[in-house]
C-alpha atoms as a PDB file:
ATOM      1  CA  UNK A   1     -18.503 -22.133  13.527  1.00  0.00           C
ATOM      2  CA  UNK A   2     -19.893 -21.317  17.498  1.00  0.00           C
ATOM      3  CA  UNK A   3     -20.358 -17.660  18.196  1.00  0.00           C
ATOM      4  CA  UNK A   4     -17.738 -17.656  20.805  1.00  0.00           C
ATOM      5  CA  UNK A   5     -14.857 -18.631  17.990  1.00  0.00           C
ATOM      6  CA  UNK A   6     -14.972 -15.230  16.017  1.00  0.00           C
ATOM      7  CA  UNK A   7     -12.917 -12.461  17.800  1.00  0.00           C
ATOM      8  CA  UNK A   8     -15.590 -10.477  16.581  1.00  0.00           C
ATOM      9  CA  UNK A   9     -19.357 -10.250  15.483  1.00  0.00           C
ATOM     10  CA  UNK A  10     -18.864 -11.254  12.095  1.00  0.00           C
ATOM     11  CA  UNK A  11     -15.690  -9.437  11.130  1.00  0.00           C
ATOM     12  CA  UNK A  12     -15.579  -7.343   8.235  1.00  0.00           C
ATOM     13  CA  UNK A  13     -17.550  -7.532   5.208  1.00  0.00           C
ATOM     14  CA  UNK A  14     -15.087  -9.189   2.893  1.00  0.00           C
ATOM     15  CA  UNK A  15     -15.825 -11.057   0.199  1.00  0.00           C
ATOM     16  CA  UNK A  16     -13.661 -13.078  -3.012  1.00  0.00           C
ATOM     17  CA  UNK A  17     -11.986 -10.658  -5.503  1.00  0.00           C
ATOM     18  CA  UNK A  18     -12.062 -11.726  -8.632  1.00  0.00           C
ATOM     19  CA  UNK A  19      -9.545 -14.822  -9.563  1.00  0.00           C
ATOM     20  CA  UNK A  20      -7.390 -14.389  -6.841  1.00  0.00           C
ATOM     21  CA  UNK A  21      -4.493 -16.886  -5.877  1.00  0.00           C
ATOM     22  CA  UNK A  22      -4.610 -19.055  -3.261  1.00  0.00           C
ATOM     23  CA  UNK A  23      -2.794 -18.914  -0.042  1.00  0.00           C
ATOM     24  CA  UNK A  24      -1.420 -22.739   1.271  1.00  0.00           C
ATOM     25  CA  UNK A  25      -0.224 -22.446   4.597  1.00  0.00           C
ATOM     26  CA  UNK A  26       1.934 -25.673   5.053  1.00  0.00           C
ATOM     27  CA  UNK A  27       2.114 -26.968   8.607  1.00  0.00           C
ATOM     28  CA  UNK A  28       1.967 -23.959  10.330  1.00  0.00           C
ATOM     29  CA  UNK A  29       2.728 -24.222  14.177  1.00  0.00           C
ATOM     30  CA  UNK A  30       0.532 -21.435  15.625  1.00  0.00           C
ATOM     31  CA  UNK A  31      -3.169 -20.409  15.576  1.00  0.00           C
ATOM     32  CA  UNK A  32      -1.750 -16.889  16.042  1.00  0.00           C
ATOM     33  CA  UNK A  33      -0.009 -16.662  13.329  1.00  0.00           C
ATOM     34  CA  UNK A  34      -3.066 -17.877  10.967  1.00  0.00           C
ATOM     35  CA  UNK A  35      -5.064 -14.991  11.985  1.00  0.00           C
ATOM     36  CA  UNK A  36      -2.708 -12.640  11.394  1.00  0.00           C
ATOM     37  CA  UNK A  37      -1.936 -14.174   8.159  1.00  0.00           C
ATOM     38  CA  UNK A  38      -5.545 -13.420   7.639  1.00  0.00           C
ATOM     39  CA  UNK A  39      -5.461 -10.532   8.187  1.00  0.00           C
ATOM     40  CA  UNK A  40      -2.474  -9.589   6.030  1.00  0.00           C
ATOM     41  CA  UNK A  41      -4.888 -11.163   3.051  1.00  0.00           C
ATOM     42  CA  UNK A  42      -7.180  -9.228   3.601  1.00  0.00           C
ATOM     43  CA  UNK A  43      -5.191  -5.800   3.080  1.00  0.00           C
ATOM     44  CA  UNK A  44      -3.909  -7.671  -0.317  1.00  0.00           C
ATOM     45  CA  UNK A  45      -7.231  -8.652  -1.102  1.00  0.00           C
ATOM     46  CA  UNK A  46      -6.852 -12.034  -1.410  1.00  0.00           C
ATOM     47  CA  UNK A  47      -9.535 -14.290   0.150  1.00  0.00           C
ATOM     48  CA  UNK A  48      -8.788 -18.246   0.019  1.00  0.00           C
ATOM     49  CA  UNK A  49      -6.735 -19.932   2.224  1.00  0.00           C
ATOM     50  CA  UNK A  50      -5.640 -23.805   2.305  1.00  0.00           C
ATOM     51  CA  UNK A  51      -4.215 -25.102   5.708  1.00  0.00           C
ATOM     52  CA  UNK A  52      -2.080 -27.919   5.182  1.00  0.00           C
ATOM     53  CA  UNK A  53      -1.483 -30.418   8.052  1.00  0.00           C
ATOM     54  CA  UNK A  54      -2.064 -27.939  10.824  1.00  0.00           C
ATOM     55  CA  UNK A  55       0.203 -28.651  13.710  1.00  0.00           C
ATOM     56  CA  UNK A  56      -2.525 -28.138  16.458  1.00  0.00           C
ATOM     57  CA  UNK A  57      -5.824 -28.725  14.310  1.00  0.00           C
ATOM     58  CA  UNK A  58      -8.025 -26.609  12.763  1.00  0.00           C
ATOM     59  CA  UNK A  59     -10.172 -24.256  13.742  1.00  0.00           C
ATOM     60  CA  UNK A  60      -8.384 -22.744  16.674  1.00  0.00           C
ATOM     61  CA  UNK A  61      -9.887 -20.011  18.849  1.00  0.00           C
ATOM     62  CA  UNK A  62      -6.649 -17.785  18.889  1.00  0.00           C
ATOM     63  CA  UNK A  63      -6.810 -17.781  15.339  1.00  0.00           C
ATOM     64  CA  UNK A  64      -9.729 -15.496  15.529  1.00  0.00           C
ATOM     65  CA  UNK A  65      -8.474 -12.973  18.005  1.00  0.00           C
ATOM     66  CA  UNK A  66      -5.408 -12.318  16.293  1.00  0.00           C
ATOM     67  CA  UNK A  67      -7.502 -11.678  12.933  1.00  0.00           C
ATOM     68  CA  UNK A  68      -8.956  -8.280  13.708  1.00  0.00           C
ATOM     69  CA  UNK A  69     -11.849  -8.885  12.184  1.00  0.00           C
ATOM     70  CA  UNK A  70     -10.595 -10.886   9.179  1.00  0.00           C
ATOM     71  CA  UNK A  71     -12.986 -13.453  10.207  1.00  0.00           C
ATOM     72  CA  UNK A  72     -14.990 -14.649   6.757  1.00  0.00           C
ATOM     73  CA  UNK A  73     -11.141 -15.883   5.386  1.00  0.00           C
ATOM     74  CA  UNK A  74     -10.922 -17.823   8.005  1.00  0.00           C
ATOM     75  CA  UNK A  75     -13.966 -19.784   8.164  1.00  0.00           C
ATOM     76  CA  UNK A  76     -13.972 -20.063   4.341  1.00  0.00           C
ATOM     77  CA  UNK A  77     -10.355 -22.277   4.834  1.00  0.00           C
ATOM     78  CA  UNK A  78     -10.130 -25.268   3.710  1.00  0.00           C
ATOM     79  CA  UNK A  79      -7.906 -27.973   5.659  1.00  0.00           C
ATOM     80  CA  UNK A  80      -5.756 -30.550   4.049  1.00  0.00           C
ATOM     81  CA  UNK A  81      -3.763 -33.562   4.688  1.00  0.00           C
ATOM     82  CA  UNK A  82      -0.833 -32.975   2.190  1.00  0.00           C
ATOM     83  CA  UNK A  83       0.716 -30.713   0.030  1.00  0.00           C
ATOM     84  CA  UNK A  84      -0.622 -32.541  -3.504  1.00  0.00           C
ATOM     85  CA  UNK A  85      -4.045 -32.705  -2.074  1.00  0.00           C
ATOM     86  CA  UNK A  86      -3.726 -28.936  -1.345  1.00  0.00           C
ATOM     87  CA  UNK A  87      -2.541 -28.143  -4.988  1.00  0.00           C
ATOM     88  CA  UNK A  88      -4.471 -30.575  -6.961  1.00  0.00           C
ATOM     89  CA  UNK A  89      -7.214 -28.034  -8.645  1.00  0.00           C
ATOM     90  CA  UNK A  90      -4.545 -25.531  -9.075  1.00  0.00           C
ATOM     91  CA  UNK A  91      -2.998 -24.817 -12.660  1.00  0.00           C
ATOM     92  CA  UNK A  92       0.222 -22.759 -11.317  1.00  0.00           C
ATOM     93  CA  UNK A  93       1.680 -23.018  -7.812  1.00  0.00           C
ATOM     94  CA  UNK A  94       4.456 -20.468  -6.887  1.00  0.00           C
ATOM     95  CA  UNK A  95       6.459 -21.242  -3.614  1.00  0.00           C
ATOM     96  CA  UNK A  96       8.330 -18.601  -1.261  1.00  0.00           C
ATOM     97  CA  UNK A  97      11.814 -19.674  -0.607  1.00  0.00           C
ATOM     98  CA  UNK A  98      14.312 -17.653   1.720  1.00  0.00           C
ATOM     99  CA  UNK A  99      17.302 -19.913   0.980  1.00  0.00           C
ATOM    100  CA  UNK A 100      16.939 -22.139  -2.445  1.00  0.00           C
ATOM    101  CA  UNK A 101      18.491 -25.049  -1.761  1.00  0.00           C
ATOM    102  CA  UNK A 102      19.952 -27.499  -4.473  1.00  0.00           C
ATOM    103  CA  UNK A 103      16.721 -26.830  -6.659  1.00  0.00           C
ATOM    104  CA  UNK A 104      16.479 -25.910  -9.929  1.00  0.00           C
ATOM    105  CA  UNK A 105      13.751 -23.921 -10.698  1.00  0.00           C
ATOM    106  CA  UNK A 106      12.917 -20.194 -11.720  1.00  0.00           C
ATOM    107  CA  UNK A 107      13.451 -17.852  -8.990  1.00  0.00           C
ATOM    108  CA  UNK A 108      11.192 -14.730  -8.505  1.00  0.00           C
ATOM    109  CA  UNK A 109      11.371 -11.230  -6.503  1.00  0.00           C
ATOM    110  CA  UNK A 110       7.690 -10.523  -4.824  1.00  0.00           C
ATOM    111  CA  UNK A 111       6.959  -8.068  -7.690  1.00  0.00           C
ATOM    112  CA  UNK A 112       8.062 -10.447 -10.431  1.00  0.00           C
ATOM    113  CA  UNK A 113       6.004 -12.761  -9.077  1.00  0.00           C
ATOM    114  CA  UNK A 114       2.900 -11.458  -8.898  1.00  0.00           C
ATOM    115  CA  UNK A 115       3.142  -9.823 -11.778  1.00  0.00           C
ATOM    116  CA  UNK A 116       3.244 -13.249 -13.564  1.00  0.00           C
ATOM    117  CA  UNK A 117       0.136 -13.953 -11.025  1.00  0.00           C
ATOM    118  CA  UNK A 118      -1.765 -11.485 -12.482  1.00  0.00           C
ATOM    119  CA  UNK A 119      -1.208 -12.606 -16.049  1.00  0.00           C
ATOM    120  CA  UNK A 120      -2.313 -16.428 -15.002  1.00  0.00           C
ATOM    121  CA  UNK A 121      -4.939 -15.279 -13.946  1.00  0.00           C
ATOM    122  CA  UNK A 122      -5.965 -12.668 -15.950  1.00  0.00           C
ATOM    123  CA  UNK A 123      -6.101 -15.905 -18.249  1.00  0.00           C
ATOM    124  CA  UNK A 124      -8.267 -17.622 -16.139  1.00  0.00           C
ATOM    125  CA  UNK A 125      -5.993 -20.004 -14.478  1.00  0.00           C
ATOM    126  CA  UNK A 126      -6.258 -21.193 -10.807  1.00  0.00           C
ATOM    127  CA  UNK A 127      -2.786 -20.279  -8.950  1.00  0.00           C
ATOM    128  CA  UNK A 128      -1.426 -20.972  -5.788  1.00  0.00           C
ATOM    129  CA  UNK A 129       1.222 -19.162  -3.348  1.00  0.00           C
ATOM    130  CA  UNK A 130       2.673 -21.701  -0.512  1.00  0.00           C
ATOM    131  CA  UNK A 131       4.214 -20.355   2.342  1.00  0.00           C
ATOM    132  CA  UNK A 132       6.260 -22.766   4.842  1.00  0.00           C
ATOM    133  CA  UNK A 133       5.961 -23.546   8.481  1.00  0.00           C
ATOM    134  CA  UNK A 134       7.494 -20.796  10.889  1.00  0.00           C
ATOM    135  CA  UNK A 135      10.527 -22.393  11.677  1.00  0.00           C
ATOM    136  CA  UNK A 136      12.197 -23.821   8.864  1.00  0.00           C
ATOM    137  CA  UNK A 137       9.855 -22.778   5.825  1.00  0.00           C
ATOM    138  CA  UNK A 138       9.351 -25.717   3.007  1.00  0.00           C
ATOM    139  CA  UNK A 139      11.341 -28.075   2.257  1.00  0.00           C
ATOM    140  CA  UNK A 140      12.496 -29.856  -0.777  1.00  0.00           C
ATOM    141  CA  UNK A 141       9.726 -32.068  -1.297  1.00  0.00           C
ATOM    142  CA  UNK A 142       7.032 -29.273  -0.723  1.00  0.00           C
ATOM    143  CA  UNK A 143       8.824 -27.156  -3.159  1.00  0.00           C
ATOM    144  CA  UNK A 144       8.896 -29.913  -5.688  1.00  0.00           C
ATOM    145  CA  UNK A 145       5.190 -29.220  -6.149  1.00  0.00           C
ATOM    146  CA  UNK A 146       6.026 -25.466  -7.183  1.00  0.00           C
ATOM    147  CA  UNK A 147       6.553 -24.290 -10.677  1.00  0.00           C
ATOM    148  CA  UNK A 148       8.814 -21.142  -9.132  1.00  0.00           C
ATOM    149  CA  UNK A 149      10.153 -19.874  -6.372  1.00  0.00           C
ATOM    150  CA  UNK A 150       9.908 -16.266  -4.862  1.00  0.00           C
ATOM    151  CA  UNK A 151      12.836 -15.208  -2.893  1.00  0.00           C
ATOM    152  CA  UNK A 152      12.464 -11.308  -1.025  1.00  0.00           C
ATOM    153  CA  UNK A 153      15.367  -9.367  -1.598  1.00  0.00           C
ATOM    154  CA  UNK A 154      15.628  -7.910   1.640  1.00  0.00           C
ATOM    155  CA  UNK A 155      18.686  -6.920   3.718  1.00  0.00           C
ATOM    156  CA  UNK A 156      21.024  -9.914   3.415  1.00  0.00           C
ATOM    157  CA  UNK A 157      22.312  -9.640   6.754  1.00  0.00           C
ATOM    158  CA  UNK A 158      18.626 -10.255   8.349  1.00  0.00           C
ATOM    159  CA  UNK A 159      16.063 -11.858   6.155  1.00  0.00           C
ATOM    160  CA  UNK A 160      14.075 -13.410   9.195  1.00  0.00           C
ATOM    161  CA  UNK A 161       9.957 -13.110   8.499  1.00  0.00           C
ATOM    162  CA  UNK A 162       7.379 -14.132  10.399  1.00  0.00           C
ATOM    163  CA  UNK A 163       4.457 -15.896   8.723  1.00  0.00           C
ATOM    164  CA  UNK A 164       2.396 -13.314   8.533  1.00  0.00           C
ATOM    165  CA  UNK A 165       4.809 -10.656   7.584  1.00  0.00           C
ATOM    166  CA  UNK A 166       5.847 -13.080   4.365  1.00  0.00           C
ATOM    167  CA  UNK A 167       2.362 -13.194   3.677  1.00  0.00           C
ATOM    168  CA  UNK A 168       2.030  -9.377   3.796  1.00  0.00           C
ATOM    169  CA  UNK A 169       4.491  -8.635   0.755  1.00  0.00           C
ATOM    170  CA  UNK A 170       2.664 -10.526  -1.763  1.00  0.00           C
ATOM    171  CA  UNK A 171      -0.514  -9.384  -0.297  1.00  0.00           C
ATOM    172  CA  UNK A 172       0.916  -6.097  -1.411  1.00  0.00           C
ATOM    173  CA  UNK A 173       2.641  -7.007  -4.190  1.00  0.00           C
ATOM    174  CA  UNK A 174      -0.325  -8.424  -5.904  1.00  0.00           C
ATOM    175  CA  UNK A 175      -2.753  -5.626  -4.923  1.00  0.00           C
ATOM    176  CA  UNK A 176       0.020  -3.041  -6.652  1.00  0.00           C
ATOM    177  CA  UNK A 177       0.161  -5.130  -9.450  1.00  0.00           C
ATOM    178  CA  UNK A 178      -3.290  -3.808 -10.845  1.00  0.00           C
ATOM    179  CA  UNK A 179      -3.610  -0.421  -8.713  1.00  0.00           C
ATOM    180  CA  UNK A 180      -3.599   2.669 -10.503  1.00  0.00           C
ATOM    181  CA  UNK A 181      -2.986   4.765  -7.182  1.00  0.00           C
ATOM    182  CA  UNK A 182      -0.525   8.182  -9.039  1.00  0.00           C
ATOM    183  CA  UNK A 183       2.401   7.707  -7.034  1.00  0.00           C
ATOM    184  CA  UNK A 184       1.942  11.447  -5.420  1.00  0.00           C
ATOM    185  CA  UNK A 185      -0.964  13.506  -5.115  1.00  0.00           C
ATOM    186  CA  UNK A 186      -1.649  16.868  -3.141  1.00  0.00           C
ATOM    187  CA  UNK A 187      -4.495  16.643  -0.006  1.00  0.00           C
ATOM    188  CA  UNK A 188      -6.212  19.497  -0.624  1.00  0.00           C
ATOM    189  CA  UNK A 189      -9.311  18.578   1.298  1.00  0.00           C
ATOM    190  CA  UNK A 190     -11.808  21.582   1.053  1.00  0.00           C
ATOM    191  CA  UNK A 191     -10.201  24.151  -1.086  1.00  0.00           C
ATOM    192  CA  UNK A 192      -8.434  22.911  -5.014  1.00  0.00           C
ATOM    193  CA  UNK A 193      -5.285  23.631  -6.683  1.00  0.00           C
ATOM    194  CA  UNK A 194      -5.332  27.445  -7.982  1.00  0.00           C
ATOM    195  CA  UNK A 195      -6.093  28.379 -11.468  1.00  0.00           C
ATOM    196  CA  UNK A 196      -3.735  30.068 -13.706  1.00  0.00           C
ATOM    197  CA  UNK A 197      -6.517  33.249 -13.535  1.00  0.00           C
ATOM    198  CA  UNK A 198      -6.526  33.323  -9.466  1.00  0.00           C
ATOM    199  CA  UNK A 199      -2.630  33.108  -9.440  1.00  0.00           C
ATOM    200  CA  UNK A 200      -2.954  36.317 -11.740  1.00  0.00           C
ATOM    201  CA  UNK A 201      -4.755  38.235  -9.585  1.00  0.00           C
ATOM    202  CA  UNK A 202      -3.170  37.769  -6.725  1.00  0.00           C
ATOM    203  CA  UNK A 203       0.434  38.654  -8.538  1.00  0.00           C
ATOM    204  CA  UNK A 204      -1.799  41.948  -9.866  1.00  0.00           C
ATOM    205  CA  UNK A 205      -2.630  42.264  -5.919  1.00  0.00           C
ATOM    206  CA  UNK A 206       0.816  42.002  -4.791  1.00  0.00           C
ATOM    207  CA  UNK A 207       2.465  43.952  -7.637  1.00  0.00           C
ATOM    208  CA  UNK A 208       0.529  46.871  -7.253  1.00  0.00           C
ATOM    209  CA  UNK A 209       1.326  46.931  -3.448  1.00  0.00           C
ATOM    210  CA  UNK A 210       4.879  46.278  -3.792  1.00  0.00           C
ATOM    211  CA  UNK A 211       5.084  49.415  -6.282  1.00  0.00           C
ATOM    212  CA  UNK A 212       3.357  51.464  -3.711  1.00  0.00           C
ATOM    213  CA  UNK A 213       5.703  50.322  -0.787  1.00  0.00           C
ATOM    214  CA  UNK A 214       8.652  51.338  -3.118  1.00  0.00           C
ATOM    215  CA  UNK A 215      10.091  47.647  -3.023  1.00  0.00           C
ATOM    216  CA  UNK A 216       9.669  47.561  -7.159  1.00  0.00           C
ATOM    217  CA  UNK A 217      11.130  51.084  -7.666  1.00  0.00           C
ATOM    218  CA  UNK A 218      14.507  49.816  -9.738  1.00  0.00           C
ATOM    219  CA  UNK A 219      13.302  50.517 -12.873  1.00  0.00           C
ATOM    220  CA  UNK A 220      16.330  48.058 -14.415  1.00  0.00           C
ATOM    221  CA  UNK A 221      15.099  45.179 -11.807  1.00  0.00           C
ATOM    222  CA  UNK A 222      11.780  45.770 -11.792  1.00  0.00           C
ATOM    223  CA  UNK A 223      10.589  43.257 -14.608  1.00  0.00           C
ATOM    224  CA  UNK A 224      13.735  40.656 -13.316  1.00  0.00           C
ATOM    225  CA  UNK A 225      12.101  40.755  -9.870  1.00  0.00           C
ATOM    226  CA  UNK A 226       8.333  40.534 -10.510  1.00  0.00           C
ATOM    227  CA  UNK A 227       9.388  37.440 -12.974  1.00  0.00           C
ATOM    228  CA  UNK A 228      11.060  36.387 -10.250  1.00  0.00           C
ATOM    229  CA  UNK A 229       8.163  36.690  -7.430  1.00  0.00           C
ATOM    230  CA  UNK A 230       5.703  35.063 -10.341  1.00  0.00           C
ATOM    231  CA  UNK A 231       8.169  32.031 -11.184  1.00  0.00           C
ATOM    232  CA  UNK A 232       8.169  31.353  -7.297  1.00  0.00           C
ATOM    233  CA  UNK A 233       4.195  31.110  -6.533  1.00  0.00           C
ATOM    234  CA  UNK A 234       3.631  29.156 -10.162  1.00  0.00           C
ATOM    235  CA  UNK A 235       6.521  26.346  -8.809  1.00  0.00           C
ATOM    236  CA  UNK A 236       4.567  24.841  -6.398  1.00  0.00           C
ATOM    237  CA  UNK A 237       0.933  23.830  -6.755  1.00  0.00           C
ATOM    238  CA  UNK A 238      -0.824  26.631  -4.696  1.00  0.00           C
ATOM    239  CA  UNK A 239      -4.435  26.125  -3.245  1.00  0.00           C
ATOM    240  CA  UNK A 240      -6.960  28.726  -3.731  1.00  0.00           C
ATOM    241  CA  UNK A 241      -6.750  28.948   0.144  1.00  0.00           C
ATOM    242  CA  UNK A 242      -3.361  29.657   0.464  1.00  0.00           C
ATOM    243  CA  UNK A 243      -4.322  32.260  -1.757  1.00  0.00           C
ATOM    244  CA  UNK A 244      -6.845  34.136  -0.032  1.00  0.00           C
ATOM    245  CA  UNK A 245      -4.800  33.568   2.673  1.00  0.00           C
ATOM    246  CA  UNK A 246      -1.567  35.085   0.965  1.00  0.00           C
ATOM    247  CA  UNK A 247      -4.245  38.297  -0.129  1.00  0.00           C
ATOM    248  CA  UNK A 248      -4.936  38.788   3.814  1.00  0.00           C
ATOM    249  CA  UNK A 249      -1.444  39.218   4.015  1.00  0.00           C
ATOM    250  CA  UNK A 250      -0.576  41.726   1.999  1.00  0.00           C
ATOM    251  CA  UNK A 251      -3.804  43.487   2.673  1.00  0.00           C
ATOM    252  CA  UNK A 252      -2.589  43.923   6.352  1.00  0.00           C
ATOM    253  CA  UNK A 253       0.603  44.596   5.420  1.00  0.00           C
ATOM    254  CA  UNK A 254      -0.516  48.020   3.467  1.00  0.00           C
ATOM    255  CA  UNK A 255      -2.847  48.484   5.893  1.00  0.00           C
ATOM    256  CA  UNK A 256       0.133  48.714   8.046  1.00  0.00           C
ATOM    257  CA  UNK A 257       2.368  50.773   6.642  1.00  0.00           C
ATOM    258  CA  UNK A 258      -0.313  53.345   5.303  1.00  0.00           C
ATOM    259  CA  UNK A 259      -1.188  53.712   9.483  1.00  0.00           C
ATOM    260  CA  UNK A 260       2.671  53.935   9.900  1.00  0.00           C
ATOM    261  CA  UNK A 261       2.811  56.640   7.714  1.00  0.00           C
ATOM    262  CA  UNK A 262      -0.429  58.523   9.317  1.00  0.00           C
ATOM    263  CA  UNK A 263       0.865  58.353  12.554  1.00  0.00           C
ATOM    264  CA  UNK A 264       4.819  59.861  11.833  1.00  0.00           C
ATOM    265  CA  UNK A 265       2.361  63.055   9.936  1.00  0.00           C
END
C-alpha cells in the first residue's frame, strides 16, 4: 500500500482479537462507506474483513479518509470474486436481512446473534457475518450461503441503515456479548464513596449543631427527625468530598448565627 493511500500515518494500533468473526462486505458500491465500515469494526473489535466483488475495485483512496485511522483493517482485507469463495474457510456464516424474503431459515435479533457468535467461537469455529450492498442488501442467492439470518428490530416505520451503521450494531453487539462493564457506576474521580465511620461523624457534626441552633428541641420528634436527616445522607452514595464540603457548611452556618447573636448583645 503507497504512503499517500492511508488517511493517516499508520492509523491506530489495532491488532486481531482473539477468534473474531469475519465481516463479508458483498458488492458494496462506495469506497466511503468501506472505511467507515472500518471504522465501526474497530469500536466492536473485530478485525477481518472480506470484500466481495467490489463495485469500483479495491483498494480505493476514499476508503482511507473516511476510516479515521482504522487503517490496519483495511489493508489486512481480503478481496473476492464471489460469495462461496468468500465463505469457503468459514464453519458458520450468519447473514443480516432487513426484509426475509420467501426463505426459510432461523431468524436472529443482533443480540441473539452474537451471542450464538460467541459460543462458535468460543469453540473454535471460524464464523462469518455478511452484510449486503447499500441499495438493496443480499439477495436470495447470497443468503443461501447463510446458516441464519439477523433481522434489527428497529422502528418498523423506518428501518433504513447505511452500511456502516448495520455494521455498527453487531460491532456492538458482539463486544457486549463478553463485556463485564456494571451497568452504572459513580465518577468519583479524586475523592471515594464515604465510609459508614465518616458518614457518622459528620451526622455527630450536624446533630450537635442542630441541638445548639434549637432546630432538634421537640423532645417527641427529636429521635423521628435525626432518623430522618441520617436515612437521607445514607440513600445516596456520598463522596468523602461532599462531605467535607457538607462540614464547611454547617461550620459557617454556626459561625453565623453565634456572630448574629454577638452582635443583637
Amino acid at each position: 500500500m503507497e504512503a499517500g493511500m492511508t488517511g493517516r500515518d499508520g492509523g491506530a494500533d489495532i491488532s486481531p482479537i482473539g477468534n473474531s468473526p469475519v465481516v463479508i462486505l458483498v458488492r458494496p458500491q462506495m469506497a466511503e462507506n468501506i472505511g467507515t465500515t472500518a471504522r465501526a469494526m474497530a469500536n466492536g473489535g473485530l478485525f477481518h474483513m472480506r470484500i466481495v466483488a467490489p463495485r469500483d475495485g479495491w483498494p480505493q483512496e476514499r476508503a482511507w479518509r473516511s476510516a479515521s485511522g482504522a487503517d490496519r483493517i483495511l489493508e489486512s482485507a481480503q478481496v473476492f470474486d464471489t460469495v462461496d469463495d468468500a465463505v469457503a474457510d468459514l464453519h458458520h456464516v450468519f447473514a443480516t436481512c432487513p426484509r426475509p424474503r420467501h426463505i426459510v431459515k432461523p431468524v436472529l435479533t443482533a443480540r441473539g446473534g452474537a451471542a450464538e457468535l460467541r459460543e462458535m467461537t468460543d469453540r473454535g469455529l471460524k464464523v462469518g457475518l455478511m452484510f449486503g450492498p447499500e441499495r438493496a442488501g443480499l439477495d436470495n442467492e447470497d443468503m443461501a450461503r447463510a446458516d441464519a439470518l439477523i433481522r434489527y428490530p428497529l422502528n418498523p416505520a423506518f428501518m433504513s441503515l447505511n452500511l456502516a451503521q448495520a455494521v455498527m450494531i453487531m460491532a456492538y453487539e458482539w463486544w457486549m456479548a463478553a463485556d463485564d462493564t456494571p451497568p452504572r457506576t459513580l465518577m468519583t474521580n479524586e475523592t471515594h464513596v464515604a465510609t459508614r465511620g465518616e458518614l457518622d461523624n459528620f451526622m455527630r457534626h450536624l446533630i450537635t449543631d442542630l441541638d445548639e441552633c434549637g432546630f432538634l428541641r421537640n423532645e417527641q420528634k427529636r429521635a423521628g427527625m435525626v432518623r430522618n436527616l441520617r436515612h437521607f445522607f445514607l440513600r445516596g452514595e456520598v463522596t468523602e468530598q461532599e462531605l467535607r464540603t457538607l462540614h464547611g457548611v454547617v461550620t459557617e452556618l454556626s459561625r453565623g448565627r453565634k456572630a448574629r447573636q454577638d452582635r443583637d448583645k
